[in-house]
C-alpha atoms as a PDB file:
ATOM      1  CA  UNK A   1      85.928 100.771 122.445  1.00  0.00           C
ATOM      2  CA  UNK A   2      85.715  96.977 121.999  1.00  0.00           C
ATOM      3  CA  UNK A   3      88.241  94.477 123.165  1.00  0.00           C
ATOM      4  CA  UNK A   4      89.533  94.032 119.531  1.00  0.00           C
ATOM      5  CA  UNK A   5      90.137  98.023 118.582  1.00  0.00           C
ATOM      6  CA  UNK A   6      91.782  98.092 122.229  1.00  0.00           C
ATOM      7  CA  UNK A   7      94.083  95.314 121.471  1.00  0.00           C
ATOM      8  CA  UNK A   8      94.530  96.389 117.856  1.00  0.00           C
ATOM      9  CA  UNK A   9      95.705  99.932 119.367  1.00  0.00           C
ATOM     10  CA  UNK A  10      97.999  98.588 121.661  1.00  0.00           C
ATOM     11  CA  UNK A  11     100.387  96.208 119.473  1.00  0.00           C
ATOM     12  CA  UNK A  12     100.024  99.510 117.681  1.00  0.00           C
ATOM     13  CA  UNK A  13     101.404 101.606 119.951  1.00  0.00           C
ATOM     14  CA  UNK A  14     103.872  99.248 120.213  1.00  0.00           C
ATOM     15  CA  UNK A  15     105.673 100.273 117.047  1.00  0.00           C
ATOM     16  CA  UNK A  16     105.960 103.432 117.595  1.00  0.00           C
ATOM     17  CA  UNK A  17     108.375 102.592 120.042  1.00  0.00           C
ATOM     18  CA  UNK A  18     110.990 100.347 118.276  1.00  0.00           C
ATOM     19  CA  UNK A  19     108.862  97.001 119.450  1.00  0.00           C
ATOM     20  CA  UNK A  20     106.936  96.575 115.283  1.00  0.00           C
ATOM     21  CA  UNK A  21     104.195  94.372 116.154  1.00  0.00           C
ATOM     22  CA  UNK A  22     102.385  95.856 113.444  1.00  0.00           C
ATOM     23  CA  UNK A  23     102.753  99.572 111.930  1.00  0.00           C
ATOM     24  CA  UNK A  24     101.375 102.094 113.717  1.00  0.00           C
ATOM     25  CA  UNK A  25      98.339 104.708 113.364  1.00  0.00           C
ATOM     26  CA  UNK A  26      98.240 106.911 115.624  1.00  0.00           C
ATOM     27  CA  UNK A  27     100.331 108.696 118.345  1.00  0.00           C
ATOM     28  CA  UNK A  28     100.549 107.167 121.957  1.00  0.00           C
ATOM     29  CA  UNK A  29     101.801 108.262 125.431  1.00  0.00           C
ATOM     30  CA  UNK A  30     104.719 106.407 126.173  1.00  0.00           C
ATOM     31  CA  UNK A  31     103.884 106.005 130.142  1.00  0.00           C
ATOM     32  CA  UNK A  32     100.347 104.501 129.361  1.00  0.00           C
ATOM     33  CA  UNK A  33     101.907 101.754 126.767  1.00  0.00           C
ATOM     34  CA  UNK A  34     104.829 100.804 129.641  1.00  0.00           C
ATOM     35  CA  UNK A  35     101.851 100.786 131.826  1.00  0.00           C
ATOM     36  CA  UNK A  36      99.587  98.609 129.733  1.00  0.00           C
ATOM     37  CA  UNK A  37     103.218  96.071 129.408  1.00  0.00           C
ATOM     38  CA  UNK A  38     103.595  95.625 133.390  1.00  0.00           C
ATOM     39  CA  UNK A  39      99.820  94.566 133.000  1.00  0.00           C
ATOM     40  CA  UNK A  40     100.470  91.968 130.695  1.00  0.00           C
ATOM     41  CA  UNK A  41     101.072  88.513 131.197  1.00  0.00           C
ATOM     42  CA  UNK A  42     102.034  87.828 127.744  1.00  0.00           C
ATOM     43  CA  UNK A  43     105.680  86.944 127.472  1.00  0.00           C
ATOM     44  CA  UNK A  44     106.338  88.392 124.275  1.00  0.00           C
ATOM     45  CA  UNK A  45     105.108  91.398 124.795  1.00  0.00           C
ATOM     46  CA  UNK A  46     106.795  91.543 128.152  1.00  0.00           C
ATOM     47  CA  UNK A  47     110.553  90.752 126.392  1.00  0.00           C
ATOM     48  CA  UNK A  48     109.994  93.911 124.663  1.00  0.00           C
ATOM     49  CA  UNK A  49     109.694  95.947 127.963  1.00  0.00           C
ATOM     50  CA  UNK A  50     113.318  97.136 127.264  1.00  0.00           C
ATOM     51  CA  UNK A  51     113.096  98.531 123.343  1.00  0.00           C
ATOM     52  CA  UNK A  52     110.008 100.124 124.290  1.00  0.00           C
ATOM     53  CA  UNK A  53     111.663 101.937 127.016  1.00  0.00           C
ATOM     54  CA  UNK A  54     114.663 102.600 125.258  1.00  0.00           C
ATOM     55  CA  UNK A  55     113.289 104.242 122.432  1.00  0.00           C
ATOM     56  CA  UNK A  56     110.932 106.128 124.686  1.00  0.00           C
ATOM     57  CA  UNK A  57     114.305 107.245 126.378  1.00  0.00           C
ATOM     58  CA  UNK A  58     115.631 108.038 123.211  1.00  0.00           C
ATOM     59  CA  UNK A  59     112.830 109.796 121.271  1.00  0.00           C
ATOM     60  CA  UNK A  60     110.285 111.163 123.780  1.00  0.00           C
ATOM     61  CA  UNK A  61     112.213 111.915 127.007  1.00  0.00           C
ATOM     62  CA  UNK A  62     110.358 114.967 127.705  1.00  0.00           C
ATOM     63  CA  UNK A  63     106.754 113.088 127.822  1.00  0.00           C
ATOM     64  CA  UNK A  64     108.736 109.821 129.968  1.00  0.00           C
ATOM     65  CA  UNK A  65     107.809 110.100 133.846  1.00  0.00           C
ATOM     66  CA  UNK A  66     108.890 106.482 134.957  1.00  0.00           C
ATOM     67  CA  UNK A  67     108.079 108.143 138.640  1.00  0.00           C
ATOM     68  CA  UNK A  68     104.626 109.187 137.660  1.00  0.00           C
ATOM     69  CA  UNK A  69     104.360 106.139 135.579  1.00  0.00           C
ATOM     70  CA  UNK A  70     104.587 104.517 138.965  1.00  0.00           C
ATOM     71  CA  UNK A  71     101.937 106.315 140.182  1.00  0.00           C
ATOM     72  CA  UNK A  72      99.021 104.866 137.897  1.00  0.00           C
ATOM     73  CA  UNK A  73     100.281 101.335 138.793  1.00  0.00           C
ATOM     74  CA  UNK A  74      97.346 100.465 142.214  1.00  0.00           C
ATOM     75  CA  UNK A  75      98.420  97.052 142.266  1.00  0.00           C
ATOM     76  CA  UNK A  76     101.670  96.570 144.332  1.00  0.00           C
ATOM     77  CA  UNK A  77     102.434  93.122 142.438  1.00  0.00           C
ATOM     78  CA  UNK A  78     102.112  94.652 139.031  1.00  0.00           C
ATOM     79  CA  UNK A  79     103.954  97.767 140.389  1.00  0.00           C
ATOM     80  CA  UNK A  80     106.690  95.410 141.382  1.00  0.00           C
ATOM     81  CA  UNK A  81     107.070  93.574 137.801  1.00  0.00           C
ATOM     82  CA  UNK A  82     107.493  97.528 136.613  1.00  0.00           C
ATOM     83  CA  UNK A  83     110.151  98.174 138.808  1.00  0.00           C
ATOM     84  CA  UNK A  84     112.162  95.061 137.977  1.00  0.00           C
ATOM     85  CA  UNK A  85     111.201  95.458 134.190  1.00  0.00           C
ATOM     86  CA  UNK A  86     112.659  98.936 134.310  1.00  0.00           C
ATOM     87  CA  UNK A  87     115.579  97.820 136.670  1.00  0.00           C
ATOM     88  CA  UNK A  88     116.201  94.957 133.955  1.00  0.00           C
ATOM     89  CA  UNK A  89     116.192  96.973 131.400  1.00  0.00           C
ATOM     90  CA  UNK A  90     118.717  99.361 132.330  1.00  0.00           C
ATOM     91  CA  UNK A  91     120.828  96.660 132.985  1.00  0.00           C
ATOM     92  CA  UNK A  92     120.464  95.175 129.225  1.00  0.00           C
ATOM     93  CA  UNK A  93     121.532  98.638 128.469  1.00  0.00           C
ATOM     94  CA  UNK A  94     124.672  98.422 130.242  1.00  0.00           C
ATOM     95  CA  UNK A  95     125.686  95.343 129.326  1.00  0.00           C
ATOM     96  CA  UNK A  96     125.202  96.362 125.475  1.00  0.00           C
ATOM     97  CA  UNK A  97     127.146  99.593 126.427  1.00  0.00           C
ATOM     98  CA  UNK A  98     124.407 102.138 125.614  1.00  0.00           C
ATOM     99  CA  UNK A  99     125.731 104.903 128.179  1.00  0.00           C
ATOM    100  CA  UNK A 100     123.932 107.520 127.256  1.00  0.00           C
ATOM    101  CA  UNK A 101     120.603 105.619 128.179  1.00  0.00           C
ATOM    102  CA  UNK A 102     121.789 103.274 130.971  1.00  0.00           C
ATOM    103  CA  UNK A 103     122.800 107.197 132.486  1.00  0.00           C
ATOM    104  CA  UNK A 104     119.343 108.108 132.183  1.00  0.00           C
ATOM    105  CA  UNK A 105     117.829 108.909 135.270  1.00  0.00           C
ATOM    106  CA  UNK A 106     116.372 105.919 136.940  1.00  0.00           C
ATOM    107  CA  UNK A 107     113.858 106.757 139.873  1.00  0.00           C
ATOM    108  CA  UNK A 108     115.064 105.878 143.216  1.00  0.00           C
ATOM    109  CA  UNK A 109     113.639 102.673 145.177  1.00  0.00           C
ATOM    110  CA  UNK A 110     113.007 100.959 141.836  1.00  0.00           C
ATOM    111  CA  UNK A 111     114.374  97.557 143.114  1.00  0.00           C
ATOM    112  CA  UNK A 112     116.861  97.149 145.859  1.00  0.00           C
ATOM    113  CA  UNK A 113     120.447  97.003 145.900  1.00  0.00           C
ATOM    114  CA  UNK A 114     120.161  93.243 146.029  1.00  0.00           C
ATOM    115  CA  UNK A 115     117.438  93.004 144.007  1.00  0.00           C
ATOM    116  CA  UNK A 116     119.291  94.801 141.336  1.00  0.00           C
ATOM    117  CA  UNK A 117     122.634  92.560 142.060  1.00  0.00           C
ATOM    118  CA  UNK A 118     120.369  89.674 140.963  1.00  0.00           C
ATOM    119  CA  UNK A 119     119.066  91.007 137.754  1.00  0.00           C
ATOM    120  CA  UNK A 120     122.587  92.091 136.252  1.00  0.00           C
ATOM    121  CA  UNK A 121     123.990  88.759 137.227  1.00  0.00           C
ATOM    122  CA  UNK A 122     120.979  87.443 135.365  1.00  0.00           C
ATOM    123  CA  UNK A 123     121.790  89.600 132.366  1.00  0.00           C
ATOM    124  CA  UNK A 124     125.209  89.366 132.415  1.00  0.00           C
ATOM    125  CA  UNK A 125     125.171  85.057 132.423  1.00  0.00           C
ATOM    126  CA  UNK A 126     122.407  84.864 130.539  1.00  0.00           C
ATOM    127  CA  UNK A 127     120.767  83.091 133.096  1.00  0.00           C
ATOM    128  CA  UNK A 128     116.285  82.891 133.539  1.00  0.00           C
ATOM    129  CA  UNK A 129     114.636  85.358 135.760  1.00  0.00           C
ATOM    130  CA  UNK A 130     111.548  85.569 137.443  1.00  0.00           C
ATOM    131  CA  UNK A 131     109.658  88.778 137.625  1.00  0.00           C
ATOM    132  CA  UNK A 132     106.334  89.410 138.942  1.00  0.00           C
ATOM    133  CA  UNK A 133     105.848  85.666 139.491  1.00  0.00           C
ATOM    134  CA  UNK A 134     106.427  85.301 135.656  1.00  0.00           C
ATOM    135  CA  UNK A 135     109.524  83.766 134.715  1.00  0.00           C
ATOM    136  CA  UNK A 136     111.247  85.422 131.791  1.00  0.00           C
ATOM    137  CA  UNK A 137     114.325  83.490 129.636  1.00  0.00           C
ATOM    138  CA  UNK A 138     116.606  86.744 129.364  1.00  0.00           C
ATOM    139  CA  UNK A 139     118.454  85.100 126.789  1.00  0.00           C
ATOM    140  CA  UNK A 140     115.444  85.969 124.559  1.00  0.00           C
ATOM    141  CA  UNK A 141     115.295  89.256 126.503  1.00  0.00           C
ATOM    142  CA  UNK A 142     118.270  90.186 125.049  1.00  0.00           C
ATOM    143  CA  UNK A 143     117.710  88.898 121.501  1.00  0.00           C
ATOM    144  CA  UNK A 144     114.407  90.917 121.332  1.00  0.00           C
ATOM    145  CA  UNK A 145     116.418  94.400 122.209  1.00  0.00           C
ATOM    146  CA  UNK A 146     119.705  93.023 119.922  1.00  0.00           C
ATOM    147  CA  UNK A 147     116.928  92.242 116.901  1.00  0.00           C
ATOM    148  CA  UNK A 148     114.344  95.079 117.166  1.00  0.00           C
ATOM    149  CA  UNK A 149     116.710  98.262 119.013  1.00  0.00           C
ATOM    150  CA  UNK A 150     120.314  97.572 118.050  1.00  0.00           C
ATOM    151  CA  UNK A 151     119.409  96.012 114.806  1.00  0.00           C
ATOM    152  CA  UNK A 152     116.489  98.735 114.225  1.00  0.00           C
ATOM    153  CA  UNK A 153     118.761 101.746 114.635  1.00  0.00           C
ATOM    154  CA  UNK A 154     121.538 100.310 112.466  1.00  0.00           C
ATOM    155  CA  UNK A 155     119.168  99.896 109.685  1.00  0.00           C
ATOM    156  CA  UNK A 156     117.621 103.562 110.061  1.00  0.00           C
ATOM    157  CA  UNK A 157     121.337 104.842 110.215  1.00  0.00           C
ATOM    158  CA  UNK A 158     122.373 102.746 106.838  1.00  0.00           C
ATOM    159  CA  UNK A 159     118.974 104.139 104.880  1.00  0.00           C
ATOM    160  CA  UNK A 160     120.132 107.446 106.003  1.00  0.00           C
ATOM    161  CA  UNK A 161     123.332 107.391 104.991  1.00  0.00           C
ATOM    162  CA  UNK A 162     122.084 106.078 101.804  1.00  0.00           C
ATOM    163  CA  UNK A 163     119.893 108.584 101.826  1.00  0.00           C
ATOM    164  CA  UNK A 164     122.382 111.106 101.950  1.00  0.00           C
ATOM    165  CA  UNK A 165     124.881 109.532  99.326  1.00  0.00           C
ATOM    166  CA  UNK A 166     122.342 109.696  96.798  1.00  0.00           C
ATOM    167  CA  UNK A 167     120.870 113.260  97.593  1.00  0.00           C
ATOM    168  CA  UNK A 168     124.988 114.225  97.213  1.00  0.00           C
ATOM    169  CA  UNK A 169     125.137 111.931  94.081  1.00  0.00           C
ATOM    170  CA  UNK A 170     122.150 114.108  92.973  1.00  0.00           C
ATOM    171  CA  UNK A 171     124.176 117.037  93.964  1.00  0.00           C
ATOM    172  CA  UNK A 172     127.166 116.198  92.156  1.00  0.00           C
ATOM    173  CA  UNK A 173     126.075 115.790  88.646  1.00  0.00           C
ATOM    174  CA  UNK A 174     123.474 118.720  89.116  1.00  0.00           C
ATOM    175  CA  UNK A 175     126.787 120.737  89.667  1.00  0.00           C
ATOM    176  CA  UNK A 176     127.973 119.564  86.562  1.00  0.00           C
ATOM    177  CA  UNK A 177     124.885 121.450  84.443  1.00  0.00           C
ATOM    178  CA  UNK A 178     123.866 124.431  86.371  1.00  0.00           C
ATOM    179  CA  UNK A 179     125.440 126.979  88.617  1.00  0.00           C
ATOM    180  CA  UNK A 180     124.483 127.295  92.330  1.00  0.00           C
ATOM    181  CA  UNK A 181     121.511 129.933  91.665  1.00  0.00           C
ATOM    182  CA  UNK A 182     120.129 127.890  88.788  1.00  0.00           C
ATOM    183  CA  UNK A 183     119.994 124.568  91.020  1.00  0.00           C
ATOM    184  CA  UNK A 184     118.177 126.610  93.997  1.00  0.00           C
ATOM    185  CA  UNK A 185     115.307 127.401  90.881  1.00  0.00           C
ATOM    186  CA  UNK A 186     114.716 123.681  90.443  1.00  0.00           C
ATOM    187  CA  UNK A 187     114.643 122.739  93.782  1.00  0.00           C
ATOM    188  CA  UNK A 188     111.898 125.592  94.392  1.00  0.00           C
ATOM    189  CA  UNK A 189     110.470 124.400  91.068  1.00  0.00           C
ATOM    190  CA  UNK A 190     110.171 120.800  92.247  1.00  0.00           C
ATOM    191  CA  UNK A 191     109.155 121.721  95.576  1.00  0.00           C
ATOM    192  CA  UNK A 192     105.888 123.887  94.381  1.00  0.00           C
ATOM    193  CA  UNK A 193     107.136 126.998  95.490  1.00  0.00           C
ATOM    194  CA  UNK A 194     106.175 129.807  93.185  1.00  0.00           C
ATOM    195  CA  UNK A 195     108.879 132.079  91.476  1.00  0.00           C
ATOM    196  CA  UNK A 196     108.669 135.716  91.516  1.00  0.00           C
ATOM    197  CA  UNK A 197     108.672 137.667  87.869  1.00  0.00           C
ATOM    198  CA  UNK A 198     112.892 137.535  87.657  1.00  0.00           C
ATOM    199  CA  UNK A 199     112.932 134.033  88.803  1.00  0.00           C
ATOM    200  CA  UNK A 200     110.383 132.837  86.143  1.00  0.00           C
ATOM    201  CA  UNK A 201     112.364 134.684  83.344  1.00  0.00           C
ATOM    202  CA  UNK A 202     115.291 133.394  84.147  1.00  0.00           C
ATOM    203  CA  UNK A 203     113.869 129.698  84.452  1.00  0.00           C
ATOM    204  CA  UNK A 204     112.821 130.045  81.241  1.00  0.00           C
ATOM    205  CA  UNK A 205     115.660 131.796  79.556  1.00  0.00           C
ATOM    206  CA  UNK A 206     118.027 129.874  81.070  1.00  0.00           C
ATOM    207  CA  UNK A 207     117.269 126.538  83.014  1.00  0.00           C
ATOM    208  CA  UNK A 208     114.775 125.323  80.880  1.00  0.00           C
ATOM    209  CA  UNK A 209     116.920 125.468  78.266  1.00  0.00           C
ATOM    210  CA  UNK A 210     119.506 123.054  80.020  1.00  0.00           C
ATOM    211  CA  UNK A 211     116.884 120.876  80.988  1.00  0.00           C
ATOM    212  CA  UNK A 212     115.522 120.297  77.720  1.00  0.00           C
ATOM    213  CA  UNK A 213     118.551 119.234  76.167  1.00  0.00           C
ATOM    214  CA  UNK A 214     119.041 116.483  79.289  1.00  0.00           C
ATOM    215  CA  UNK A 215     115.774 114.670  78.544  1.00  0.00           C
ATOM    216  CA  UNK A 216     116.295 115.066  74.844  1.00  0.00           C
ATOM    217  CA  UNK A 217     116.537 111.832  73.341  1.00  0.00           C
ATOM    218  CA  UNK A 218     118.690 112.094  70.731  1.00  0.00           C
ATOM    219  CA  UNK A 219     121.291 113.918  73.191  1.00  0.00           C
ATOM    220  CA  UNK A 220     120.935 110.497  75.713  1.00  0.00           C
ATOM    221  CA  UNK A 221     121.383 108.019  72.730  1.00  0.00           C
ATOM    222  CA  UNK A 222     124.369 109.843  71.279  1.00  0.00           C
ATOM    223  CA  UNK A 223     125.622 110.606  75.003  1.00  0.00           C
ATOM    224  CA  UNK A 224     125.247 106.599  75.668  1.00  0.00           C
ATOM    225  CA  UNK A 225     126.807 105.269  72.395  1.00  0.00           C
ATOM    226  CA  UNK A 226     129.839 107.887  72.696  1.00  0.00           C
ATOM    227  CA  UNK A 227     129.740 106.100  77.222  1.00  0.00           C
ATOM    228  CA  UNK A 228     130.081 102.716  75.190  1.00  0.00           C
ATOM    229  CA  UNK A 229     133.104 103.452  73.141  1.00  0.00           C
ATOM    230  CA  UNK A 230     135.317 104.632  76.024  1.00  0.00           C
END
């Protein structure tokens, strides 16, 4: 693989957790991609150690090791910048009250006491931070995780939620046309499943029928002109 597909790959790998580089194409192992970040000496990709780890948290707990992660880091200078990344990041979680992650189970001996004493009190004031001999402004720490994991997963929950209004909107005025058995036939029709021999009768007897008359012109124009008069 040449340098370009293996860069290509990684910002996107990226994406797929929370961190949208550029879109994704294919499915990653979240402990190689925090590996590949402690690795890097590229500060934006390093101020989105904490979404990356938070949606890997969130979405693919079962695959995260952050103790066997560990393990494939040789050097003890980049295994240090993966400590404090990780030890930083659970304190940006805390501070943005995320219990449920900053609860997650953090692997012992992953920066100590003091250490750790120094990287909330950089997170908490705001105030720069040097990890790994690379200094980091958490300031923009934080605005990466506000912009591309808070933000993020308030935008997912609004397109779900509209989403769902308009699949009950759908609901509603289906209700208003055909009975419970006759909407369950069009939502096998429009999902390709087949009908058996009484299912296809009926269809045709029946809901066909109704649907006709909704897409019948004449019906919409009249419907529409008798809307405009009250």
């Amino acid at each position: 693989m040449g340098r370009e597909e293996e860069g290509a790959n990684f910002y996107s790998d990226l994406s797929q957790y929370g961190y949208s580089l550029i879109h994704p194409d294919r499915v990653t192992d979240p402990n190689e991609l925090l590996v590949a970040l402690s690795k890097s000496k590229d500060l934006r990709l390093l101020e989105g150690f904490p979404v990356v780890l938070a949606n890997a948290l969130e979405k693919d707990a079962e695959r995260l090791n952050l103790a066997a992660t560990e393990q494939r880091l040789k050097n003890r200078y980049i295994c240090k910048r993966f400590h404090e990344l990780v030890a930083l990041s659970f304190s940006i979680f805390k501070v943005f009250g995320l219990e449920k992650l900053s609860q997650a189970t953090c692997p012992k001996g992953f920066a100590d006491e003091k250490r750790q004493a120094e990287i909330r009190d950089s997170v908490v004031n705001s105030r720069p931070l040097e990890i790994g001999k690379i200094k980091l402004d958490v300031e923009r720490v934080k605005n990466t995780f506000l912009r591309y994991y808070l933000h993020g997963r308030e935008e997912k929950l609004a397109e779900n939620k509209s989403k769902l209004r308009e699949e009950f909107r759908q609901e509603f005025f289906l209700s208003l046309f055909f009975a419970p058995k006759q909407r369950d036939l069009l939502i096998k029709k429009l999902r390709g499943e087949s009908l058996n021999k009484t299912e296809r009768e009926y269809f045709s007897r029946v809901v066909k029928k109704k649907l006709m008359a909704l897409v019948d012109p004449d019906l919409q124009r009249m419907a529409l002109k008798v809307l405009q008069q009250t």
